[in-house]
Protein backbone atom coordinates (compact mmCIF):
# COMPACT_ATOMS: atom_id res chain seq x y z
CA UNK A 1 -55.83 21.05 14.48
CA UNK A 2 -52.16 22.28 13.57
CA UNK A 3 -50.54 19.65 16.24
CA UNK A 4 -52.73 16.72 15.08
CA UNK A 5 -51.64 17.92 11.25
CA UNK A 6 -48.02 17.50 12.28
CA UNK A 7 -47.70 14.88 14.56
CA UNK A 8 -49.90 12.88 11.48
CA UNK A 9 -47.09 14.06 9.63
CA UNK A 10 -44.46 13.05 11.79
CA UNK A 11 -46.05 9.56 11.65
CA UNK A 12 -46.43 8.66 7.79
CA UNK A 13 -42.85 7.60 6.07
CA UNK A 14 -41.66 9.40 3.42
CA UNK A 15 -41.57 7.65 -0.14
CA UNK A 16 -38.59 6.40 -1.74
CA UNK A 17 -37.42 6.71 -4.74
CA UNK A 18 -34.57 4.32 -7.03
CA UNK A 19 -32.46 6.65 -8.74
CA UNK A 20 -33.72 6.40 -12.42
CA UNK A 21 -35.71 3.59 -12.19
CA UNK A 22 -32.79 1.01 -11.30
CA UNK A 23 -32.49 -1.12 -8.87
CA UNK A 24 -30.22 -0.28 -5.57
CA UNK A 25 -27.01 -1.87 -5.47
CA UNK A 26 -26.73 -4.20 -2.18
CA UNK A 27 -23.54 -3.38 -0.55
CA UNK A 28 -21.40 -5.75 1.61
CA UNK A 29 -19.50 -9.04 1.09
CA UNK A 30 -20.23 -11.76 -1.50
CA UNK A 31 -22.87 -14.71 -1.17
CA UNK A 32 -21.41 -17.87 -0.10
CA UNK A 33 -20.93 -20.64 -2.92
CA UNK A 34 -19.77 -23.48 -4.02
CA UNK A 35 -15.98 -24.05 -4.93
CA UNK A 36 -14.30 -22.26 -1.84
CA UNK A 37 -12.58 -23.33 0.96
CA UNK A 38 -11.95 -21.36 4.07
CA UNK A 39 -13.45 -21.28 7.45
CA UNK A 40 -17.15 -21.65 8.46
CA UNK A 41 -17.57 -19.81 12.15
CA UNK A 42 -20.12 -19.57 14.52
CA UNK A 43 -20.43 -16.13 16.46
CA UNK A 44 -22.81 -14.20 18.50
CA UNK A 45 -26.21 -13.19 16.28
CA UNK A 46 -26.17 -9.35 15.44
CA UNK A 47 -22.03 -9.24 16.19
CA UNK A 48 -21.19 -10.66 11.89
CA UNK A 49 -19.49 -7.73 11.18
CA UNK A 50 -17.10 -7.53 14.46
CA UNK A 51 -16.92 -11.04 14.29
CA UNK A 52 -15.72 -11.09 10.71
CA UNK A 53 -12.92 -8.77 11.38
CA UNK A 54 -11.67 -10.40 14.40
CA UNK A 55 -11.57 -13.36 12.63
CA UNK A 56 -9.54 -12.36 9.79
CA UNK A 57 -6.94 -10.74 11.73
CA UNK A 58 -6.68 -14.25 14.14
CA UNK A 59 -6.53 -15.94 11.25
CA UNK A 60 -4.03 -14.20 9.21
CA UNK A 61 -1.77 -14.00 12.21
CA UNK A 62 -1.36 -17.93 12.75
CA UNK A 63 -1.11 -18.69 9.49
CA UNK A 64 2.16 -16.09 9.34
CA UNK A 65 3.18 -18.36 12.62
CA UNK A 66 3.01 -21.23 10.34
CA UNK A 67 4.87 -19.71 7.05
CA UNK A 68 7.80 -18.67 9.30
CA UNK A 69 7.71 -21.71 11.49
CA UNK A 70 7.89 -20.19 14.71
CA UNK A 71 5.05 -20.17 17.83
CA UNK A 72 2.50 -17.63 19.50
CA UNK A 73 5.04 -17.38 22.20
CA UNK A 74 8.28 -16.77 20.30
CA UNK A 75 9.58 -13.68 19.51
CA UNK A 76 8.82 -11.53 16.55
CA UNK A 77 11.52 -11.72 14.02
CA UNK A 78 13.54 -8.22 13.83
CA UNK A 79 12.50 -6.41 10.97
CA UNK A 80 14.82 -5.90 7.65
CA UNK A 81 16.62 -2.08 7.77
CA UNK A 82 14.56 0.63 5.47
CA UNK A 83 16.19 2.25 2.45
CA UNK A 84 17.20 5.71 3.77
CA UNK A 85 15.80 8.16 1.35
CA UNK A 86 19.32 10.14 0.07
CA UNK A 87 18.64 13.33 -1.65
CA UNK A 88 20.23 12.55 -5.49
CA UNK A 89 22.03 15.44 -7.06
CA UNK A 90 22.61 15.43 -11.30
CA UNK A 91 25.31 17.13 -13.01
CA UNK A 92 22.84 18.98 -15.34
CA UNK A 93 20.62 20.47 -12.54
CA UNK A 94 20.37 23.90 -11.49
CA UNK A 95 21.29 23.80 -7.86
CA UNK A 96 24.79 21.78 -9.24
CA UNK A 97 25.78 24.80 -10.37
CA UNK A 98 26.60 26.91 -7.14
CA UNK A 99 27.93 23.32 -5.77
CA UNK A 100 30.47 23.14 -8.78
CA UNK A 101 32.06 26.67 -7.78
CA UNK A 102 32.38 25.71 -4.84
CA UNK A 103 34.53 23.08 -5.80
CA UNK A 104 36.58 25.13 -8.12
CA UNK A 105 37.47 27.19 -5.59
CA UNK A 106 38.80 24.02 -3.79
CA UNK A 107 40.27 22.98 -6.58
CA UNK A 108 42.36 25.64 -6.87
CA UNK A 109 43.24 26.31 -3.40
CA UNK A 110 44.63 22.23 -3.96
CA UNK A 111 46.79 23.60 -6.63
CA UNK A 112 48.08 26.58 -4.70
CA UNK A 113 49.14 24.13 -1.92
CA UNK A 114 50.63 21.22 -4.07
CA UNK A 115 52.83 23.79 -6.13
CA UNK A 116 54.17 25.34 -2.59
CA UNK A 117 54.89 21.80 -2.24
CA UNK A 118 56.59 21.23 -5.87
CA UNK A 119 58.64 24.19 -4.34
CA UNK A 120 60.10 22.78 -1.22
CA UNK A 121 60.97 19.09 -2.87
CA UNK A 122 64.22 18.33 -4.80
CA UNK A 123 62.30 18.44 -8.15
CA UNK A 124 60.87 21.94 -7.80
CA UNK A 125 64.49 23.16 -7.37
CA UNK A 126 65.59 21.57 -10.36
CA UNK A 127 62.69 22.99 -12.44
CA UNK A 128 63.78 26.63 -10.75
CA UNK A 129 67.62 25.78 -12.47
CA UNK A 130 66.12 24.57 -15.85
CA UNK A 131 64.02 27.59 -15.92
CA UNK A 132 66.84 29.93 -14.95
CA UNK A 133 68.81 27.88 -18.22
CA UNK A 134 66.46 28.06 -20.28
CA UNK A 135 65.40 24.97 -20.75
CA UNK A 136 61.66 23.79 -20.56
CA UNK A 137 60.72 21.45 -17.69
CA UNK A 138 58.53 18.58 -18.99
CA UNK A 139 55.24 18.30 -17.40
CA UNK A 140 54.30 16.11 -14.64
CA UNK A 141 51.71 13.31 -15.62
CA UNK A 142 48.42 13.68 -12.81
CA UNK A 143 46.27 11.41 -14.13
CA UNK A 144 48.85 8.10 -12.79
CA UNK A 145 48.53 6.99 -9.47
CA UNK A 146 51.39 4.76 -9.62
CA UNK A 147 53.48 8.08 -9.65
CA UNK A 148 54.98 8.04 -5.56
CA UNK A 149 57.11 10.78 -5.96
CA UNK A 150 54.61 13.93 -5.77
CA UNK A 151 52.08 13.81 -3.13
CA UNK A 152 49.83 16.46 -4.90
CA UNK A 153 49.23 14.30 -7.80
CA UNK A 154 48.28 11.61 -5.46
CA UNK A 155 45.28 13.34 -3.64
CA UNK A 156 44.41 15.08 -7.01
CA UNK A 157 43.97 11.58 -8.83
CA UNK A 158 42.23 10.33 -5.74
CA UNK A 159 39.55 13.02 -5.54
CA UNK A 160 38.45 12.46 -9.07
CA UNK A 161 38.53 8.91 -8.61
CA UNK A 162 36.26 9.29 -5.86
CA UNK A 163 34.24 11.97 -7.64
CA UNK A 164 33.48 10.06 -11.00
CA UNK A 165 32.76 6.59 -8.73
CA UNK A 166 29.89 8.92 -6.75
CA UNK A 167 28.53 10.60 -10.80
CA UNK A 168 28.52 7.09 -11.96
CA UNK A 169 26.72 5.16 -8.68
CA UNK A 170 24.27 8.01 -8.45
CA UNK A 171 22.12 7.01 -11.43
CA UNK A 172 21.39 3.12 -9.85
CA UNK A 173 20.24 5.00 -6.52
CA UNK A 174 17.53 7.29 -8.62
CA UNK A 175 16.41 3.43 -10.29
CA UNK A 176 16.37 1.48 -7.33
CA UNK A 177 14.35 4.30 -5.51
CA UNK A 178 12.05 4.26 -8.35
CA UNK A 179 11.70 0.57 -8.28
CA UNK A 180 10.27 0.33 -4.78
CA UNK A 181 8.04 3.41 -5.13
CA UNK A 182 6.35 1.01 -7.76
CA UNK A 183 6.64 -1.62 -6.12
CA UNK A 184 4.41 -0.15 -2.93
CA UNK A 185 2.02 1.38 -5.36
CA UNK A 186 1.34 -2.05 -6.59
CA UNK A 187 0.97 -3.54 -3.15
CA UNK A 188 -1.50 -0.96 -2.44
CA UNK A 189 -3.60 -1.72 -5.39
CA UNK A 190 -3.53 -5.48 -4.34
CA UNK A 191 -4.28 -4.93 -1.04
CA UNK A 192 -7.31 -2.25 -2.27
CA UNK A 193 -8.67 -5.17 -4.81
CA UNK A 194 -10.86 -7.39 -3.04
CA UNK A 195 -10.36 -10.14 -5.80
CA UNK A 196 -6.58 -10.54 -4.43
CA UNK A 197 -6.81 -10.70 -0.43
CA UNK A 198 -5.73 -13.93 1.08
CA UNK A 199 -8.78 -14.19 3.52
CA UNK A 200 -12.27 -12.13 2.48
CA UNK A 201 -15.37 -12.70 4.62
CA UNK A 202 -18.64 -14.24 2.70
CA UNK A 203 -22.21 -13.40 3.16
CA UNK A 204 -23.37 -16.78 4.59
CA UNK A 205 -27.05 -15.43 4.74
CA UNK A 206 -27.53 -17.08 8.66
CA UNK A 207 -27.84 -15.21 11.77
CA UNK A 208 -24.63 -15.97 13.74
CA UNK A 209 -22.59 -17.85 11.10
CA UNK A 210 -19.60 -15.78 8.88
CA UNK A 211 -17.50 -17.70 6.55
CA UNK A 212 -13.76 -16.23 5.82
CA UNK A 213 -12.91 -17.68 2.14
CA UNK A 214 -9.52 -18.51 1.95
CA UNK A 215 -7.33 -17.67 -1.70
CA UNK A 216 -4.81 -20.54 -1.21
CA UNK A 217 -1.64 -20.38 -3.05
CA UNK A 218 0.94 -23.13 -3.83
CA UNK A 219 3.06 -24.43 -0.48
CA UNK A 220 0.14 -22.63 1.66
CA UNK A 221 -0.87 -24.28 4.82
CA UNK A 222 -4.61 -25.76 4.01
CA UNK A 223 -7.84 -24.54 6.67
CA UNK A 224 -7.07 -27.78 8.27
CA UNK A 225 -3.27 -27.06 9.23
CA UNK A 226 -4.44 -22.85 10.38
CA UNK A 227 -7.78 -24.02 12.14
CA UNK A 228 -5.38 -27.25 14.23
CA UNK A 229 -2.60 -24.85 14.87
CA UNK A 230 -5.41 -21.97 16.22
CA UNK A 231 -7.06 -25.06 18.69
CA UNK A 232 -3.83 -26.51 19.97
CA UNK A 233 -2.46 -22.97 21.12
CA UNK A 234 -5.54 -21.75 22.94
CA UNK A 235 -5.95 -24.90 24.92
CA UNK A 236 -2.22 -24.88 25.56
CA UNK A 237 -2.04 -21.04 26.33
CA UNK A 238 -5.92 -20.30 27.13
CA UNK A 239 -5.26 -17.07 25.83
CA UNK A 240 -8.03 -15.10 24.93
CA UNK A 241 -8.25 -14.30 21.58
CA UNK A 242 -11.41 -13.20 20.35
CA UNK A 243 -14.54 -11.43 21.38
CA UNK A 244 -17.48 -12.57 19.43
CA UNK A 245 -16.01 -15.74 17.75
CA UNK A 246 -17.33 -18.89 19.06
CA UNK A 247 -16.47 -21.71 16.41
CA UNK A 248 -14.08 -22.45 14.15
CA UNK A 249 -14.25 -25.13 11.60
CA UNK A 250 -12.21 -25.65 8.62
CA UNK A 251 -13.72 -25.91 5.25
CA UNK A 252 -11.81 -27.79 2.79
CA UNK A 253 -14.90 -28.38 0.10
CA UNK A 254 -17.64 -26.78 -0.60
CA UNK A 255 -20.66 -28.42 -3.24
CA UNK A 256 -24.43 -27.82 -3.61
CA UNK A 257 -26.05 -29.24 -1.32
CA UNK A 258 -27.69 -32.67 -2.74
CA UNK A 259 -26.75 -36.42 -2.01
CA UNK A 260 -25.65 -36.56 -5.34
CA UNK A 261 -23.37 -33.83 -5.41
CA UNK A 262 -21.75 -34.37 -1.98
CA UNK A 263 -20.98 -38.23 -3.24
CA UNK A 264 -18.86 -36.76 -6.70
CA UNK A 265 -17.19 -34.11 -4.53
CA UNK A 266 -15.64 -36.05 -1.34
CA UNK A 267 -14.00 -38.63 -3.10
CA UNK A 268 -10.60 -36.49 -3.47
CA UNK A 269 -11.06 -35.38 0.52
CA UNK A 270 -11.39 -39.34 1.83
CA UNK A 271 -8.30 -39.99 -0.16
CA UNK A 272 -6.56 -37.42 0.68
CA UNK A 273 -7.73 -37.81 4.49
CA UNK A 274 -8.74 -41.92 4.90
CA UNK A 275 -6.35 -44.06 1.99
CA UNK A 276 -6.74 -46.73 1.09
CA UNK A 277 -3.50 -48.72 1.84
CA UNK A 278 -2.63 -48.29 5.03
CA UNK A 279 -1.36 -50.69 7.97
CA UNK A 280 -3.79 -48.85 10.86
CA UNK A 281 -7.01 -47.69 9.91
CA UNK A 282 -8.55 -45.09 11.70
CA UNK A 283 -11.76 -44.57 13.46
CA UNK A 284 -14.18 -41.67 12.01
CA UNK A 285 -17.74 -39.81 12.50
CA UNK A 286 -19.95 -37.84 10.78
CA UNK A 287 -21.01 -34.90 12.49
CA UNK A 288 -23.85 -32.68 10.87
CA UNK A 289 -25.49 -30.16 11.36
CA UNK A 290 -28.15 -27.56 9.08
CA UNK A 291 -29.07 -23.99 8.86
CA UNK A 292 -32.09 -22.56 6.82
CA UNK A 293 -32.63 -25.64 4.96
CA UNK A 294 -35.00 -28.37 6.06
CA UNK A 295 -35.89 -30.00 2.58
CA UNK A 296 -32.77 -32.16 3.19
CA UNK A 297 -32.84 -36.10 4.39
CA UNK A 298 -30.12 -35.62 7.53
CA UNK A 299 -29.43 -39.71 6.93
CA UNK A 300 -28.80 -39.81 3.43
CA UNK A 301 -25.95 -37.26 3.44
CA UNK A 302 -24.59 -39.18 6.79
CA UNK A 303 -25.13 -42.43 4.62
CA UNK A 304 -23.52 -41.12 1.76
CA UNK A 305 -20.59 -39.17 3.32
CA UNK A 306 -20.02 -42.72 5.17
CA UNK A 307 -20.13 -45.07 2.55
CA UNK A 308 -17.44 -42.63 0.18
CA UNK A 309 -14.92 -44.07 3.22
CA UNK A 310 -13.05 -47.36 2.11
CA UNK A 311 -13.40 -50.24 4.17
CA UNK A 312 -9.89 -50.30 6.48
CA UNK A 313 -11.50 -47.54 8.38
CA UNK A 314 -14.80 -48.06 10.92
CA UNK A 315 -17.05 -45.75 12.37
CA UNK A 316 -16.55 -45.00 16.15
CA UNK A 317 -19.16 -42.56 17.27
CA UNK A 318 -17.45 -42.25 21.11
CA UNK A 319 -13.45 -42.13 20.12
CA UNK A 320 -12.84 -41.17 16.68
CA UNK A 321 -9.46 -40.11 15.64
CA UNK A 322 -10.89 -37.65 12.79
CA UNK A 323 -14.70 -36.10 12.23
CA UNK A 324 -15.90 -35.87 9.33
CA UNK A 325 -18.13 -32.34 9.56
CA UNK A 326 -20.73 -31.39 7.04
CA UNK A 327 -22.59 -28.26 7.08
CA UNK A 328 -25.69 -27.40 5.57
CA UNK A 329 -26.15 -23.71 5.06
CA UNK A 330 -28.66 -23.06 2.68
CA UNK A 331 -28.50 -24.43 -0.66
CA UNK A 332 -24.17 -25.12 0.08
CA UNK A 333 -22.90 -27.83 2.09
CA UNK A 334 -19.42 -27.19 3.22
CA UNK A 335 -17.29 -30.38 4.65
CA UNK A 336 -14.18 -30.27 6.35
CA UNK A 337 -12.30 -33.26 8.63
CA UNK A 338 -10.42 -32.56 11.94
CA UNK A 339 -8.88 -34.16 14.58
CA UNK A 340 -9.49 -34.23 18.12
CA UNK A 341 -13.01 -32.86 17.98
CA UNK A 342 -13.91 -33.47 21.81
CA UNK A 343 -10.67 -32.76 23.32
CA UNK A 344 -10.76 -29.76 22.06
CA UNK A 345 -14.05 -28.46 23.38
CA UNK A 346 -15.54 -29.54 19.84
CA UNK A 347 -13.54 -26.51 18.51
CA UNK A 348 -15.37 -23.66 20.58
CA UNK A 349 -12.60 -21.28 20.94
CA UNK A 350 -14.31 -19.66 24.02
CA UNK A 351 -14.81 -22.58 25.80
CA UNK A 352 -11.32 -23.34 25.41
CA UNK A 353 -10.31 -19.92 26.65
CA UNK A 354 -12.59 -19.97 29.23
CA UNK A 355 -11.60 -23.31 31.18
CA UNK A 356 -9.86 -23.66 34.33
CA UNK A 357 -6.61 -25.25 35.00
């Protein structure tokens, strides 16, 4: 009776409890929305996390490739020196004050030594015969430099030159010390706050899809410049780069997901992308594709992303020189345009690592 009492109890799940009747707080990244830009990527289902981070770092290292203007398989740039960290000493400290006897005592020691000097040179003989007159010897002015003649007053005037230029330049080392210790406090804090990262990953809410938004400032290469540059050196190098990470697609809008919506949104995209004006128009798809959504007409988007194009350019399903890629991922659909779509192993960065020469 005892074992079947606690294997029972061994069975049944303990009850529990919200901490004074509130609601749990869900941790982890953000819900995707609309309004960002950034990166929509497919990866293995079950690796997000890994996936995420490896991401983020392959990201954030060719778009520093593409600030500095230099390849994957240039050199890195030699790094600027570090301020050496000088111990500052102040007149009105205590350990000064063992440091100032010190130089007394070398102080005087100077003194003994210039006035055996004084005593060998022409003038300390003729201060000897005044003194033997009786008549006082004027005294000799120190603080000149321009004074040749005594080569005591000359190292004297020197060291406290030297002495007052190393009290006066010692207060801009304590401020310019301070200055940087603030400044890498405040880095810190930026690089603690979510809210001010260049690249955060999004809770896209799919098995096997991450999205990495992207905080673009001004001059910043767009998704579309990172996610090319990314493609071109893996099929040139077939490096591999990732683990989990099979897709990468940029993500230059992102609206609700409604025929509507889409139509209002793309119009600064296809002129940015497909103008107007132009003496050779280009050839374009529409690619799509939709995850946990199935209310959706797959047509009418297609018809409606196509139609926002102006008339130069055609639609060439076999050879087009840019795709036009919509994703449906929920309620969001995210749209981005690249180039080269099947050369590049539709912009599967394993396949593109994978291949043989």
């Amino acid at each position: 009776m005892a074992t079947d009492d606690a294997t029972a109890a061994r069975g049944k799940k303990r009850k529990q409890y919200l901490p004074h009747n509130r609601p749990v707080k869900k941790k982890g990244s953000y819900p995707l929305r609309p309004g960002v830009e950034g990166f929509f990527i497919t990866c293995d289902g079950g690796r997000e996390r890994q996936a995420s981070r490896e991401a983020i770092n392959v990201i954030d290292s060719f778009f520093e490739e593409l600030v500095d203007g230099t390849d994957s398989t240039s050199k890195p740039k030699e790094s600027a020196p570090k301020p050496l960290n000088k111990k500052i000493t102040f007149s009105y400290s205590d350990s000064s004050g063992d440091e100032d006897e010190d130089d007394g005592d070398e102080d005087e020691v100077d003194e003994k030594e210039a006035n055996e000097e004084t005593n060998d040179s022409p003038l300390g003989e003729k201060s000897e015969s005044e003194a033997v007159h009786g008549e006082k010897s004027e005294p000799l002015d120190t603080g000149c430099v321009e004074d040749q003649t005594n080569g005591a007053s000359e190292t004297l005037t020197k060291r406290q030159c030297t002495e007052n230029i190393s009290s006066k330049c010692s207060i801009p080392e304590a401020k310019v010390e301070k200055s940087i210790d603030k400044l890498i406090e405040d880095e810190i804090r930026e690089l603690g706050d979510k809210s001010k990262r260049r690249f955060a990953s999004l809770d896209s809410g799919c098995n096997g899809v991450i999205f990495i938004q992207m905080r673009r400032q001004a001059g910043d290469p767009g998704p579309k410049e990172i996610v090319q540059h990314i493609m071109t050196s893996a099929a040139s190098t077939r490096k591999h780069m990732s683990r989990f990470i099979l897709r990468i697609l940029p993500v230059e809008l992102a609206c609700y997901a409604s025929e509507e919506e889409i139509s209002k949104a793309i119009k600064p995209l296809v002129s940015q992308h497909f103008p107007t004006e132009t003496e050779t128009p280009l050839k374009f798809a529409v690619l799509y594709d939709a995850r946990a959504n199935s209310g959706i007409d797959r047509m009418k988007i297609i018809n409606s992303v196509a139609k926002s194009i102006p008339g130069p350019h055609k639609v060439d399903l076999n050879n087009p020189d840019k795709s036009v890629m919509v994703q449906i991922v929920k309620t969001t659909c995210l749209i981005g345009v690249v180039e080269k779509y099947k050369e590049l192993a539709k912009y599967n960065l394993r396949q593109l690592t994978s291949q043989k020469t």
